[in-house]
Protein backbone atom coordinates (compact mmCIF):
# COMPACT_ATOMS: atom_id res chain seq x y z
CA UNK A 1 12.68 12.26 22.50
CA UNK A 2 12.03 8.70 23.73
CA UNK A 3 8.59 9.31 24.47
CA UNK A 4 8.26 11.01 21.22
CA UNK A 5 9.60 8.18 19.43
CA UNK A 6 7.32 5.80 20.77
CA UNK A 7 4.02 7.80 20.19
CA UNK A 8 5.46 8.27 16.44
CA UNK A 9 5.46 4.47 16.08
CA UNK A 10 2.39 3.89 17.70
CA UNK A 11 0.51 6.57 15.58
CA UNK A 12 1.59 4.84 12.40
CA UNK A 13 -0.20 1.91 13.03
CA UNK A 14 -2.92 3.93 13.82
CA UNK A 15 -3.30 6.34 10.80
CA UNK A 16 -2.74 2.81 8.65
CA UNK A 17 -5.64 1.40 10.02
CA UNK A 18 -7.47 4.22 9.71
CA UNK A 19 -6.49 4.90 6.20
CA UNK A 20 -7.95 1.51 5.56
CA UNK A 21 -11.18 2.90 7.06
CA UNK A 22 -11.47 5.54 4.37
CA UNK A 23 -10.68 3.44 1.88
CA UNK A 24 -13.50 0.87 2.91
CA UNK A 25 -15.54 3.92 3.07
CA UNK A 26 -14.53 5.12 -0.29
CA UNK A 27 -15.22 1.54 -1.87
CA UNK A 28 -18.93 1.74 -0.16
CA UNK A 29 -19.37 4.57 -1.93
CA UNK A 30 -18.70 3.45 -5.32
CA UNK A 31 -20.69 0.28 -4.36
CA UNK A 32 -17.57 -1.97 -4.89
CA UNK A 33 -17.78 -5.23 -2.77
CA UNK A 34 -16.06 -7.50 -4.36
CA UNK A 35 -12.36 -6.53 -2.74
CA UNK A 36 -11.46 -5.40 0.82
CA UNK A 37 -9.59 -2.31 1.35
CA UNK A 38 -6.45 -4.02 2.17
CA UNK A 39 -6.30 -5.59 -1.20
CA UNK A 40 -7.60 -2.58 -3.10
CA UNK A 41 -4.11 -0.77 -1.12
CA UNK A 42 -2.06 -3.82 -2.64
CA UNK A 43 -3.39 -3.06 -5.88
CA UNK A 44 -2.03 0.72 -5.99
CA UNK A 45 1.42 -1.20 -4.90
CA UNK A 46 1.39 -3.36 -8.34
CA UNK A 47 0.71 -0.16 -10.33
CA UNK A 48 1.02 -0.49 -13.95
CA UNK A 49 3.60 -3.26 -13.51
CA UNK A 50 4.34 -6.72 -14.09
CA UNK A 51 5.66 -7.98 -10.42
CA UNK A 52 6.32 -10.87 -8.65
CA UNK A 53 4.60 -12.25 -5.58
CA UNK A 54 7.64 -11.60 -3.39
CA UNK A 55 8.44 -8.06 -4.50
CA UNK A 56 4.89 -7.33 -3.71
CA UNK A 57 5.45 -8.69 -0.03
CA UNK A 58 8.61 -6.78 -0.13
CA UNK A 59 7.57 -3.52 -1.30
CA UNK A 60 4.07 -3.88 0.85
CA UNK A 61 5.15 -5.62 3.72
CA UNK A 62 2.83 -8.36 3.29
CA UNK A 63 3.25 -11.72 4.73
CA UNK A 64 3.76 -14.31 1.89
CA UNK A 65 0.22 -16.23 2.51
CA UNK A 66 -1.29 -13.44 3.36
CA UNK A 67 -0.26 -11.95 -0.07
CA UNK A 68 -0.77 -14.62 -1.91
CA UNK A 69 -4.17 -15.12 -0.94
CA UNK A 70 -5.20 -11.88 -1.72
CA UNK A 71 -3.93 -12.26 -5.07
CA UNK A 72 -5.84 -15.19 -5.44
CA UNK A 73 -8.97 -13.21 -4.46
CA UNK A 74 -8.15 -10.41 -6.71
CA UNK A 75 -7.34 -12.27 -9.40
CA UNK A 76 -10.78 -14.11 -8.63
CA UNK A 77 -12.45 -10.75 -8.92
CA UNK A 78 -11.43 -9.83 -11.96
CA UNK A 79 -8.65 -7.07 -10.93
CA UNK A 80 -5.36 -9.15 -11.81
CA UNK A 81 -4.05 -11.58 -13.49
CA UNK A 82 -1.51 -14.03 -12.20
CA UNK A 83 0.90 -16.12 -14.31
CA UNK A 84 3.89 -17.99 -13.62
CA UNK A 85 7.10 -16.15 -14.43
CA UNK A 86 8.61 -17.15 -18.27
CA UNK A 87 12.28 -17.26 -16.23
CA UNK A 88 11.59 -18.99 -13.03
CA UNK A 89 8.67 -21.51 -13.34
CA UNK A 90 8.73 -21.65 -9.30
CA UNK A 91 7.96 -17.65 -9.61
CA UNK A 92 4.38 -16.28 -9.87
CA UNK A 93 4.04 -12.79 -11.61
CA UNK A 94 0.95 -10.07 -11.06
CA UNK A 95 -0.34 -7.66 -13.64
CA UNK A 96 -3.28 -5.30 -13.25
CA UNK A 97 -5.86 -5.64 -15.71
CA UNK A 98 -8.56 -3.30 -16.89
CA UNK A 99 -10.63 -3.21 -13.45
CA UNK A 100 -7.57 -3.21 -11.60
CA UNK A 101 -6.30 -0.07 -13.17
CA UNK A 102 -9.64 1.31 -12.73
CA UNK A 103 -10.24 1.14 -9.58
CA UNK A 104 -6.35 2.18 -9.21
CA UNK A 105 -7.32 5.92 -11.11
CA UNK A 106 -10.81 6.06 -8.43
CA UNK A 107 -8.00 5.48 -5.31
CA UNK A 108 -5.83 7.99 -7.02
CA UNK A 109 -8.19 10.45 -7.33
CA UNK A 110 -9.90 10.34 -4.05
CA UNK A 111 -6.43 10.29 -2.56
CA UNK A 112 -5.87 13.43 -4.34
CA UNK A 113 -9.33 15.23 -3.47
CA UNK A 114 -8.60 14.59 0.84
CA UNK A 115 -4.77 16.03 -0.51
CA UNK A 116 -6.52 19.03 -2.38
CA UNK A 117 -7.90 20.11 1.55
CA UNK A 118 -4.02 20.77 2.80
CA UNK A 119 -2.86 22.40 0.02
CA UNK A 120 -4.08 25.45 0.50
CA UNK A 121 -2.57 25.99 3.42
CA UNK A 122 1.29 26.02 2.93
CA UNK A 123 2.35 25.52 6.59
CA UNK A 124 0.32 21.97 6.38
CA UNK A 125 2.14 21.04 3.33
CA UNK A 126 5.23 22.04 4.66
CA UNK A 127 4.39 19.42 8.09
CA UNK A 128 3.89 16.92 5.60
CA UNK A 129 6.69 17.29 3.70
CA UNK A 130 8.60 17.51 6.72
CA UNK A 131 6.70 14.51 8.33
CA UNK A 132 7.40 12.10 5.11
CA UNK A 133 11.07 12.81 5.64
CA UNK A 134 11.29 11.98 9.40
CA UNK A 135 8.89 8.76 8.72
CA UNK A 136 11.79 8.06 5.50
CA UNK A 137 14.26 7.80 8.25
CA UNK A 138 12.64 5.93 10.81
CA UNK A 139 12.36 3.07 7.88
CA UNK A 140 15.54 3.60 7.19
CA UNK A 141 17.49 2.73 10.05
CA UNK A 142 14.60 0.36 11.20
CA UNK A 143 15.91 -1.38 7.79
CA UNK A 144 19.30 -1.00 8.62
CA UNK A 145 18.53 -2.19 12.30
CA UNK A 146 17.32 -5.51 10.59
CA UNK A 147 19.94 -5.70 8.33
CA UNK A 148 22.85 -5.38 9.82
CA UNK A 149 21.98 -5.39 14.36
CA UNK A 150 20.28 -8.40 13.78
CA UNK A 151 22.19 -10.88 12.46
């Protein structure tokens, strides 16, 4: 199992990175150069919401500069806005706007069309089914590791 384990986490760094390979690919194709495929992946994490900064580094596991400064990008490009939060003045909040949610629908629906090639074959969806449970877990107590075994 240990061995198992350890190629499991070591193959989800992998198939990250190279998920950020198709999605460079993908925004070649639709001769978009104006965001990097690690900010076009934060924009599917702000959806059609109004977040904060931190919950984005939360939800994405971004570093805070990091984040920050591709939201500053972004909203240089023209696919967010960012304004400072109406409650907390010290709080900066991020909203798609109309080329953010574009782009958002074009991720979407490539996502869907490589998606579309395992469906038709049940065992496959059934592995990935399977597979997004076991990875659910892993966060889980990798979460609850940090939580409550590191203190």
């Amino acid at each position: 199992m240990s061995n198992a384990y350890v190629q499991l986490t070591r193959m989800i760094e992998r198939l990250h990175r190279r998920f950020l390979d198709v999605l460079r690919f993908e925004l070649e194709r639709l001769s978009i150069d104006d965001i990097s495929a690690p900010q076009a992946l934060m924009l599917t994490k702000i959806d059609d919401r109004d977040v904060s900064v931190r919950d984005i580094v939360e939800r994405g596991y971004y570093l805070g500069s990091n984040a920050s400064y591709n939201i500053r990008q972004m909203a240089q490009a023209g696919y967010v806005i960012q304004e400072r939060s109406s409650h907390d003045r010290r709080s900066m909040r991020v909203r798609l706007i109309e080329k953010g949610k574009e782009l958002c629908v074009k991720i979407g629906e490539f996502e869907d069309s490589h998606s579309k090639t395992l469906r038709g074959d049940p065992s496959a969806m059934s592995e990935i089914e399977s597979s997004t449970e076991t990875l659910r877990r892993i966060g889980r107590t990798w979460s609850d590791y940090l939580s409550y075994q590191a203190l």
